[in-house]
Protein backbone atom coordinates (compact mmCIF):
# COMPACT_ATOMS: atom_id res chain seq x y z
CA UNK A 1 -121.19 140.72 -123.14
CA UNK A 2 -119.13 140.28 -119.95
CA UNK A 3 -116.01 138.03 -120.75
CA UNK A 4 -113.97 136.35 -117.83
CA UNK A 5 -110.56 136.98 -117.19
CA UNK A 6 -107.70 134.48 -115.52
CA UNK A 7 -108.17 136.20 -112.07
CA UNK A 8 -111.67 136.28 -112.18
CA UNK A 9 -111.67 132.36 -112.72
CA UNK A 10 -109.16 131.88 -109.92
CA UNK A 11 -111.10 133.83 -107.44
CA UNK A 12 -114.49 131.61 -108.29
CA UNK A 13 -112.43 128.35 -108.69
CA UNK A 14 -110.52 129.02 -105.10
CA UNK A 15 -113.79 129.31 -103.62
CA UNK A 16 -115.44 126.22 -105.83
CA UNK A 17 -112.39 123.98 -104.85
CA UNK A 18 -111.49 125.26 -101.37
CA UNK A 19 -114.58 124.16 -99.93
CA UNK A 20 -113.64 120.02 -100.29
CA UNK A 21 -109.50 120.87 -100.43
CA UNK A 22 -110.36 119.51 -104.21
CA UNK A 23 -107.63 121.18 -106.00
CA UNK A 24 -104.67 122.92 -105.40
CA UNK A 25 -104.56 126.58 -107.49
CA UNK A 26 -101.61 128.58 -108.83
CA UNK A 27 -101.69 132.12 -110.63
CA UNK A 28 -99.01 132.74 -112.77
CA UNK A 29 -98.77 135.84 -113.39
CA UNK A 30 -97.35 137.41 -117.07
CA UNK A 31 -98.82 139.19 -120.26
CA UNK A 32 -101.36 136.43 -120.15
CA UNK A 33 -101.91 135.10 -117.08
CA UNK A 34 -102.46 131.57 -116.63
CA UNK A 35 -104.30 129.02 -113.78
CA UNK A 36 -101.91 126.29 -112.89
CA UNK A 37 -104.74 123.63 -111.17
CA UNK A 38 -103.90 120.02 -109.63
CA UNK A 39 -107.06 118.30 -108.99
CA UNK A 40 -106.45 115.87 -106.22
CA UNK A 41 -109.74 113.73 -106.80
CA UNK A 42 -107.79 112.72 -110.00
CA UNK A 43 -104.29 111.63 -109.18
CA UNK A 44 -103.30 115.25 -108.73
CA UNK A 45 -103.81 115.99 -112.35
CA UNK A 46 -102.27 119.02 -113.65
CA UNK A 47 -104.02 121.25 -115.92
CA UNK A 48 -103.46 125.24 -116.96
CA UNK A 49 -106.34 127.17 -117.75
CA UNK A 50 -105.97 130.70 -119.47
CA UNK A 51 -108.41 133.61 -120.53
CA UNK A 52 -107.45 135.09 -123.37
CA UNK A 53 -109.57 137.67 -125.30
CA UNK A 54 -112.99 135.56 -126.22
CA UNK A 55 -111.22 131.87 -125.29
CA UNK A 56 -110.66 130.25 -122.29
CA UNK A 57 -108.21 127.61 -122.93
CA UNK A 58 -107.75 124.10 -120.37
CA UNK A 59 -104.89 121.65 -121.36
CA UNK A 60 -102.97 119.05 -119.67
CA UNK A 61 -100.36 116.90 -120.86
CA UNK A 62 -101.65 113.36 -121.83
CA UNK A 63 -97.81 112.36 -122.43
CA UNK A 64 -94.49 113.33 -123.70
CA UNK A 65 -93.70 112.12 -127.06
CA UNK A 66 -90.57 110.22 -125.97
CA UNK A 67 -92.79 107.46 -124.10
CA UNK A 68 -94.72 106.23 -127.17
CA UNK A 69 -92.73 103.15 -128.70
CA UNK A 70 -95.60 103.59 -131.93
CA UNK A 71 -96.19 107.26 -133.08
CA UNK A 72 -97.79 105.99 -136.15
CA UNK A 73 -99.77 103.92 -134.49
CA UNK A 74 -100.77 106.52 -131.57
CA UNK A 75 -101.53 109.24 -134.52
CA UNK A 76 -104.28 107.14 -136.10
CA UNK A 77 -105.66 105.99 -132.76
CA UNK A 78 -105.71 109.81 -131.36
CA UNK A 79 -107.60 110.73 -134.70
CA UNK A 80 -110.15 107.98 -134.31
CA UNK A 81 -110.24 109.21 -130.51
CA UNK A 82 -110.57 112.11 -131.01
CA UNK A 83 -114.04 112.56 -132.03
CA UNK A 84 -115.47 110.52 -129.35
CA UNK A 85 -113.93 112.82 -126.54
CA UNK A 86 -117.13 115.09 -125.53
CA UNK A 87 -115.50 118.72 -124.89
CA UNK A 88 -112.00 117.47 -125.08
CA UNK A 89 -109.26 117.34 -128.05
CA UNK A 90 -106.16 115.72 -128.62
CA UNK A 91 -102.95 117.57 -129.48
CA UNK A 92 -99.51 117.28 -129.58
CA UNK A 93 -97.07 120.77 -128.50
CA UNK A 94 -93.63 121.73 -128.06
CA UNK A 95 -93.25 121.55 -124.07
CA UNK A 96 -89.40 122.99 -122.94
CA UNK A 97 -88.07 121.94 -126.28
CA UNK A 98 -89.64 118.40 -126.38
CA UNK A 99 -93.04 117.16 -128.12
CA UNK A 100 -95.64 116.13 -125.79
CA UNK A 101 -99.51 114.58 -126.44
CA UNK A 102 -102.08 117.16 -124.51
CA UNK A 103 -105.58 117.08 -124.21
CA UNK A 104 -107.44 120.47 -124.23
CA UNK A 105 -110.59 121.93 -124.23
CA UNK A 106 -111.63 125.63 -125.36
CA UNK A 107 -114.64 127.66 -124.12
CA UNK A 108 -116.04 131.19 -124.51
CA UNK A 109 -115.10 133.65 -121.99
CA UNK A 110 -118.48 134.77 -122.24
CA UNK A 111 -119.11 130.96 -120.51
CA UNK A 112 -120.56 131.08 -116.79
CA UNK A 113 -118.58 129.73 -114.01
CA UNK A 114 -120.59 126.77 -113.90
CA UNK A 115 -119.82 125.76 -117.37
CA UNK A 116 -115.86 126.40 -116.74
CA UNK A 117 -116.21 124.12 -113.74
CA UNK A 118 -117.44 121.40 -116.12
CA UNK A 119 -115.02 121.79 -118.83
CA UNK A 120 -112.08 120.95 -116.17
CA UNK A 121 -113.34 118.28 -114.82
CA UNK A 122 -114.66 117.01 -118.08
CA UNK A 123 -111.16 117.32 -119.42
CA UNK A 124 -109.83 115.40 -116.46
CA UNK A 125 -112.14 112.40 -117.40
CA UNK A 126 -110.96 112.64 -120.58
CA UNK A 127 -107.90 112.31 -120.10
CA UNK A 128 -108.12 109.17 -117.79
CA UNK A 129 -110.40 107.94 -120.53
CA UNK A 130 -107.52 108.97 -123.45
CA UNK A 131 -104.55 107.39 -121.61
CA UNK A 132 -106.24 104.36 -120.86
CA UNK A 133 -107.26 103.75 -124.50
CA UNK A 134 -103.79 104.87 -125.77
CA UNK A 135 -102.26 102.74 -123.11
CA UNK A 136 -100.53 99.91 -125.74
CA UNK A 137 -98.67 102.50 -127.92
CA UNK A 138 -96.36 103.30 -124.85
């Protein structure tokens, strides 16, 4: 079975995007390379994409951790969330030391380019949808 790498993503989604300027791509190269991807037709939402053995991983930060005034409160909501988001998940991760809220999605690498192509821009709905509904716990 023929499993995508990070470069082989970044060559298809440079083409995909290119065409209508509708993201902005950045390899970062290291032991695991990952996609750093602003999508401009959503606020210039960031997201990192990575291929990693069988997973492709797609995250972006929802918040940092500091800017909710009710953690309680924003736990239980992201848990009763968190089953209605179709292809998306609700986290929280260490980011440079501090915690931060991220919503993610994980694929196969055996997944076609199409179906990558979906996930991110899934995700980015998601996450409108997400901060929107989490809105009154800042």
């Amino acid at each position: 079975m023929n499993r995508l790498t990070t470069h082989e993503i970044h060559q298809y989604l440079a083409r995909h995007f290119a065409t209508e300027g509708q993201a902005t791509l950045e390899l970062v190269e290291g032991s695991d390379p990952a996609l750093n991807i602003v999508l401009h037709g959503y606020g210039d939402m960031e997201l990192q994409l990575a291929a990693v053995g069988e997973q492709v991983f797609v995250s972006t930060v929802l918040f940092a951790a500091a800017d909710v005034a009710d953690r309680d409160g924003l736990n239980d909501a992201c848990l009763r969330l968190n089953p209605l988001n179709p292809l998306s998940n609700l986290g929280l991760v260490d980011v440079d030391g501090r915690d931060a809220y991220i919503v993610f999605g994980e694929l196969s690498s055996a997944s076609s380019h199409e179906t990558i192509v979906e996930e991110i821009l899934t995700l980015a709905d998601n996450t409108i949808a997400a901060a929107e509904a989490l809105r009154p716990y800042l």
